[in-house]
N, C-alpha and C. Protein backbone atom coordinates (compact mmCIF):
# COMPACT_ATOMS: atom_id res chain seq x y z
N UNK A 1 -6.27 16.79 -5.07
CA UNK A 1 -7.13 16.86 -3.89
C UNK A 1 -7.48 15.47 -3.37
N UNK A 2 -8.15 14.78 -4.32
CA UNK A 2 -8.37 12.91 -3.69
C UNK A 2 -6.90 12.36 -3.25
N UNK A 3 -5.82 12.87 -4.18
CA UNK A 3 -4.65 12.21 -3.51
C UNK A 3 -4.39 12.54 -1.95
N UNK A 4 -4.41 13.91 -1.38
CA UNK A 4 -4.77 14.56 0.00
C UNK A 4 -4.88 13.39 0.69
N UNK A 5 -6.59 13.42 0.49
CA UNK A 5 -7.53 12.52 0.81
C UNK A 5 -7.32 11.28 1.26
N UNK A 6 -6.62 10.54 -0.10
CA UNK A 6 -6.07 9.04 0.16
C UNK A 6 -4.88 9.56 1.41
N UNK A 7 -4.28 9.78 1.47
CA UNK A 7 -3.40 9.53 2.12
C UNK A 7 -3.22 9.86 3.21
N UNK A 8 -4.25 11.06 3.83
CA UNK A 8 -5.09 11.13 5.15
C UNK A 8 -5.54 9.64 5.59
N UNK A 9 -6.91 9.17 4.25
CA UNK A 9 -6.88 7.95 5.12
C UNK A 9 -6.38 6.87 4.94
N UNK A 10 -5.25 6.96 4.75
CA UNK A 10 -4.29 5.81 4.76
C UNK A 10 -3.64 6.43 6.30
N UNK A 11 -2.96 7.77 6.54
CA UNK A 11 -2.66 7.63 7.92
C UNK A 11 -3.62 6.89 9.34
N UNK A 12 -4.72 7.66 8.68
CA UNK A 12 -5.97 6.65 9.63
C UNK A 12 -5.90 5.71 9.40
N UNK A 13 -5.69 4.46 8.77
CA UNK A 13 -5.72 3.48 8.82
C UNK A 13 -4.31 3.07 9.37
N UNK A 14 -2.93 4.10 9.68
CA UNK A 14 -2.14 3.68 10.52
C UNK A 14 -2.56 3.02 11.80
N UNK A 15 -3.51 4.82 12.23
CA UNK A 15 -3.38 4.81 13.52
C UNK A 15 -4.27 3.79 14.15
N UNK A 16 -5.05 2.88 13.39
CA UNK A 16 -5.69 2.20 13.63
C UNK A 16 -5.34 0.65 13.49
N UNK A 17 -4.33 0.61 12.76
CA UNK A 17 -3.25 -0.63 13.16
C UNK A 17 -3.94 -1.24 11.99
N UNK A 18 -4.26 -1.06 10.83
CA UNK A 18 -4.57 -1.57 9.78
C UNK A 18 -3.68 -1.86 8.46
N UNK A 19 -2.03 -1.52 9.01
CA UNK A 19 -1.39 -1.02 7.95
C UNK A 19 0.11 -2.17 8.06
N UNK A 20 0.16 -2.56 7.41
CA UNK A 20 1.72 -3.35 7.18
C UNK A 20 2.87 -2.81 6.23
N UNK A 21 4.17 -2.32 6.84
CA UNK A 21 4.58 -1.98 5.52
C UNK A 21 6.06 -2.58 5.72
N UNK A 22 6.55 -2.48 4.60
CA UNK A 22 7.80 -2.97 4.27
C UNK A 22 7.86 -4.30 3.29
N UNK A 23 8.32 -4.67 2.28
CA UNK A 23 8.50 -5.59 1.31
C UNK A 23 8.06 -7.11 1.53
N UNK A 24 9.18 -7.98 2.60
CA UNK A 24 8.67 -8.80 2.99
C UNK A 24 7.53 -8.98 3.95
N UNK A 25 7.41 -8.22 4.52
CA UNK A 25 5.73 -8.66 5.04
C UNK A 25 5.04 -8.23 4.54
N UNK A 26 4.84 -7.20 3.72
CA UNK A 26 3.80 -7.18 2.66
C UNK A 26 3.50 -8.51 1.68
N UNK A 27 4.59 -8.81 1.25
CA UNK A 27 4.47 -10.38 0.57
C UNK A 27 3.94 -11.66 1.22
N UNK A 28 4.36 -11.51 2.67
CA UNK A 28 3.48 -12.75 3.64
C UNK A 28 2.25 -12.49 3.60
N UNK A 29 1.95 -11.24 4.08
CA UNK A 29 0.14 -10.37 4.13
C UNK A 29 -0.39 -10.96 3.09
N UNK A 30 0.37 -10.61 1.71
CA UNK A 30 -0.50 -11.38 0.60
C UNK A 30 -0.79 -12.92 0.50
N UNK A 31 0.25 -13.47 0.90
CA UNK A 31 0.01 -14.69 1.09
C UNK A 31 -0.59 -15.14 1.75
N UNK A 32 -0.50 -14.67 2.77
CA UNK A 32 -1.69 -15.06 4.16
C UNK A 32 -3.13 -14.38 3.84
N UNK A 33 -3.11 -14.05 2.24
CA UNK A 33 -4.29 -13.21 2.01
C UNK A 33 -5.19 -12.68 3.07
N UNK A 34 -4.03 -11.64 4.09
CA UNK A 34 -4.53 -10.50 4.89
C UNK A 34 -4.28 -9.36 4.37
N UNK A 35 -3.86 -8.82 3.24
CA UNK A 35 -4.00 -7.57 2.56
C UNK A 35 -4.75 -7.60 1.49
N UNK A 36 -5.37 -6.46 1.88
CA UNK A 36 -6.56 -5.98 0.37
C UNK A 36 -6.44 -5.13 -0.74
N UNK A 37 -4.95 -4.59 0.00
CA UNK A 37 -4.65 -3.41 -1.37
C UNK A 37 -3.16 -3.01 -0.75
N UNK A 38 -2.70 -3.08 -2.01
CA UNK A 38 -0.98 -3.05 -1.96
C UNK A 38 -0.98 -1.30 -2.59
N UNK A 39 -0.14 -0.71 -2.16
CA UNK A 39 0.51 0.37 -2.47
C UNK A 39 1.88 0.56 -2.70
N UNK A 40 2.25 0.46 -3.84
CA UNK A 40 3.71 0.75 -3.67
C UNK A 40 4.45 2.07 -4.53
N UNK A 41 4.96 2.52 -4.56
CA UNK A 41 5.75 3.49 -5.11
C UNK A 41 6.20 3.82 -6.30
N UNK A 42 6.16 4.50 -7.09
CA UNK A 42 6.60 4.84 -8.84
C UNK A 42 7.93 4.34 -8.51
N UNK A 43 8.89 5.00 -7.49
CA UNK A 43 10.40 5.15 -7.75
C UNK A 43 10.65 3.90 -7.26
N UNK A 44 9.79 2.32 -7.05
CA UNK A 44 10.15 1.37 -6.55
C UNK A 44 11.53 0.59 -7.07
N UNK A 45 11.97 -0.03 -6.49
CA UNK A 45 13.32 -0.36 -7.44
C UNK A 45 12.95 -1.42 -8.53
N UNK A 46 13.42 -1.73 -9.82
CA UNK A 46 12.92 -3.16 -10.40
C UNK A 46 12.42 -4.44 -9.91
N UNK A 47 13.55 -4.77 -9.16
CA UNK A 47 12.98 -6.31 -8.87
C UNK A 47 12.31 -6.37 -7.73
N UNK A 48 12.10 -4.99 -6.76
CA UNK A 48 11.03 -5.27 -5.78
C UNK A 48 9.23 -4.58 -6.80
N UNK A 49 9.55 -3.76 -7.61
CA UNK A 49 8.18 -3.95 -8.65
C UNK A 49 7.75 -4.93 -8.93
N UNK A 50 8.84 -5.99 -9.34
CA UNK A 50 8.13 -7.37 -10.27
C UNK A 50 7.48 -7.89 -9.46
N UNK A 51 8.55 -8.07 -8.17
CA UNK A 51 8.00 -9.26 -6.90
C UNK A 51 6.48 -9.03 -6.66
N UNK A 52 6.42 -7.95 -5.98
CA UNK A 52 5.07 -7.52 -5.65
C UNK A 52 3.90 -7.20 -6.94
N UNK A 53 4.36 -7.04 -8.01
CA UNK A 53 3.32 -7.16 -8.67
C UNK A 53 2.53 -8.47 -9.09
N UNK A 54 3.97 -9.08 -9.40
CA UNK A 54 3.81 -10.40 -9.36
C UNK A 54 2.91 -11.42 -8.45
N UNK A 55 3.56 -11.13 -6.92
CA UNK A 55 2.30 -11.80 -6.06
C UNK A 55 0.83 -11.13 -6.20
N UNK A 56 1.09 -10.16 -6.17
CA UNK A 56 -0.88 -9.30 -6.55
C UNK A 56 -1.70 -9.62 -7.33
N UNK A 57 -0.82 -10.20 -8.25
CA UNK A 57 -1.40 -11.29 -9.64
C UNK A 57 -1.94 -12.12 -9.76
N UNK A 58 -0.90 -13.45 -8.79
CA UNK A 58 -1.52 -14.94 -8.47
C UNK A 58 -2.42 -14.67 -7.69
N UNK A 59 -2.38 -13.98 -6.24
CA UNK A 59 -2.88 -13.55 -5.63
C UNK A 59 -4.17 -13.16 -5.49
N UNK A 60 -4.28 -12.05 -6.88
CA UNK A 60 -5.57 -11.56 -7.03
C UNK A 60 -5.85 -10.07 -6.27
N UNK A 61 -4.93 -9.87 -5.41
CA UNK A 61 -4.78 -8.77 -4.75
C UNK A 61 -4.46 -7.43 -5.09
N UNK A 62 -5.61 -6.40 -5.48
CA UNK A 62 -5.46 -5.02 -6.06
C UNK A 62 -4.23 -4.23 -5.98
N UNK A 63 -3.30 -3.45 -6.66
CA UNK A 63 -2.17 -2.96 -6.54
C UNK A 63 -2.50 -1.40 -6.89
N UNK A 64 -1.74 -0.58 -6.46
CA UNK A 64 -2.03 1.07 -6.91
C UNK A 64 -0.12 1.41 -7.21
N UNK A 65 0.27 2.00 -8.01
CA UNK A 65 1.38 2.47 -8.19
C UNK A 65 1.18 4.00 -8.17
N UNK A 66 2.04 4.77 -7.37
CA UNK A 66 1.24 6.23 -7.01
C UNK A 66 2.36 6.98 -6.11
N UNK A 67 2.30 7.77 -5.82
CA UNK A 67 3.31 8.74 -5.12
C UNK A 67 4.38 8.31 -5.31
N UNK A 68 5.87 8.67 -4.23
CA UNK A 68 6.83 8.59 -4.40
C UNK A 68 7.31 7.95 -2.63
N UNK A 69 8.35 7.67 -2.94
CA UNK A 69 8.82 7.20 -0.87
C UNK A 69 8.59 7.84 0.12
N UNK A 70 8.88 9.31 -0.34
CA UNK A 70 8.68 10.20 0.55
C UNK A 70 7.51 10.95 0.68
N UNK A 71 6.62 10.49 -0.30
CA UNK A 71 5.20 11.30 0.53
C UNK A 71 4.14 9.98 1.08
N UNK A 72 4.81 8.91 0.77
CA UNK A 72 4.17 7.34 1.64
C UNK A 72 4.39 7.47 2.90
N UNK A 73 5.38 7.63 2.88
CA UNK A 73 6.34 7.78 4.48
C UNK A 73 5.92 8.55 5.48
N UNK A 74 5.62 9.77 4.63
CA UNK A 74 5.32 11.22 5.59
C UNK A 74 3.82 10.55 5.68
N UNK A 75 2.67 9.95 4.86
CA UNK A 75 1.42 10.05 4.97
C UNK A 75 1.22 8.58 6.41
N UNK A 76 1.98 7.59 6.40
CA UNK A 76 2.28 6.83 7.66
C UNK A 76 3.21 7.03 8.67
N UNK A 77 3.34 8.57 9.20
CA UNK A 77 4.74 8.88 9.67
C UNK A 77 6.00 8.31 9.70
N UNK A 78 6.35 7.33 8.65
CA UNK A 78 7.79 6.80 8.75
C UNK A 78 8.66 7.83 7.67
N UNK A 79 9.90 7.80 7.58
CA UNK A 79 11.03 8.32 6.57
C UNK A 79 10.48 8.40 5.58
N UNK A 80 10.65 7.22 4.97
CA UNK A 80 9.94 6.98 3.55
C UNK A 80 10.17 5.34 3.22
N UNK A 81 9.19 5.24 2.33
CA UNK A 81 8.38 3.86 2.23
C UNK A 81 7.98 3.16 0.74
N UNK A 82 8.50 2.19 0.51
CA UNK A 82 8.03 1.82 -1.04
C UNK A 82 6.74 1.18 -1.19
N UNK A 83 6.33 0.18 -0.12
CA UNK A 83 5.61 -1.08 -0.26
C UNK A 83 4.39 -0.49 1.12
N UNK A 84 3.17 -0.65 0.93
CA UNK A 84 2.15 -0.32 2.08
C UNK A 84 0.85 -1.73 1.58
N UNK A 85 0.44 -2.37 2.50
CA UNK A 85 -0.45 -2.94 2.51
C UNK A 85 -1.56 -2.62 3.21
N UNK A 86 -2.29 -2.73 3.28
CA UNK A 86 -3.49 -2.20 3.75
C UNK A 86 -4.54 -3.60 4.50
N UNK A 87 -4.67 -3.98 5.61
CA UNK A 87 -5.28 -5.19 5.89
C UNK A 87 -6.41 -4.77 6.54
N UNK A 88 -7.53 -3.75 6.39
CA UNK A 88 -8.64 -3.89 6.40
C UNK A 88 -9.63 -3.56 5.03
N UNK A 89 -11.13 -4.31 4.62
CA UNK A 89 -11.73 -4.00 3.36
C UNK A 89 -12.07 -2.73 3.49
N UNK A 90 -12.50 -2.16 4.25
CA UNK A 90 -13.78 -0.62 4.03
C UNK A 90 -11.91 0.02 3.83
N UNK A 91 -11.03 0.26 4.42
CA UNK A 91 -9.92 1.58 4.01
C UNK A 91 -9.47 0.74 2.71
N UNK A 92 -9.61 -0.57 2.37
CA UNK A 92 -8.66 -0.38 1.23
C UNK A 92 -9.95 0.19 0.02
N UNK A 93 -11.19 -0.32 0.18
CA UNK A 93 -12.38 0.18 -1.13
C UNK A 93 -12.05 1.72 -0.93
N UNK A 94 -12.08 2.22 0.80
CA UNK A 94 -12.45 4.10 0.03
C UNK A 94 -10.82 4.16 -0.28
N UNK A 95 -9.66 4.33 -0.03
CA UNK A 95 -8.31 4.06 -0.73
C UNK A 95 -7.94 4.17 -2.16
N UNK A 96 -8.79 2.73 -2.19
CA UNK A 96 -8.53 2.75 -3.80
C UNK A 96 -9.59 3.31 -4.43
N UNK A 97 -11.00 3.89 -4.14
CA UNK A 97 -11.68 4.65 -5.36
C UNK A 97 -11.10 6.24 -4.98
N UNK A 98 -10.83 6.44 -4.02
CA UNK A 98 -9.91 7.85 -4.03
C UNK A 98 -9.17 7.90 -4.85
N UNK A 99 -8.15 7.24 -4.97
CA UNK A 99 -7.15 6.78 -5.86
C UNK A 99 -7.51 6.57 -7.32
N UNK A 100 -8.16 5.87 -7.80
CA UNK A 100 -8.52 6.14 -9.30
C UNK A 100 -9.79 6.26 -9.49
C-alpha cells in the first residue's frame, strides 16, 4: 500500500518538474548536489549499481533500491526506468519515509 503511495507521489513530483531521470544526469544532479534522493531499480545492471551508489556515498545523497523498470517507468509515465532522482526536499522526505 505505501509502495502505491510512493509512487503516486513520485508521479506528482513528475508533473511538477521535480524529477530527473536517466543515469548520467542523475550523476550530474548529484554532483551539482541538486538531488535529494536517488531511486534506482533492483534489476539495475552491475556497473550502473556501483556508479550510482557509489556517488550517493561521497556525495552523501540518500539512495532507495526498490521496484523494478517497469513499474518506475509506468509510475513517471516513461517505458521503463532504472535511475530517478528526485530534486525537490519535501517529495524526496515524504518518498523516502513511504518507502521505508
Amino acid at each position: 500500500m505505501t509502495n502505491n503511495r510512493a509512487l503516486s507521489l513520485l508521479g506528482m513530483a513528475v508533473r511538477a518538474r521535480k524529477i530527473i531521470t536517466g543515469e548520467e544526469l542523475v550523476v550530474k544532479g548529484i554532483q551539482s548536489q541538486k538531488v535529494f534522493l536517488v531511486i534506482m531499480t533492483t534489476d539495475a545492471a552491475t556497473n550502473t549499481r556501483k556508479k550510482i551508489i557509489d556517488k550517493c556515498t561521497f556525495y552523501e545523497v540518500p539512495y532507495i533500491e526498490k521496484f523494478d523498470r517497469n513499474e518506475l517507468g509506468h509510475a513517471i509515465g516513461k517505458i521503463s526506468r532504472v535511475v530517478v532522482g528526485v530534486t525537490d526536499k519535501g517529495f524526496s522526505k515524504e518518498i523516502e519515509r513511504l518507502i521505508e
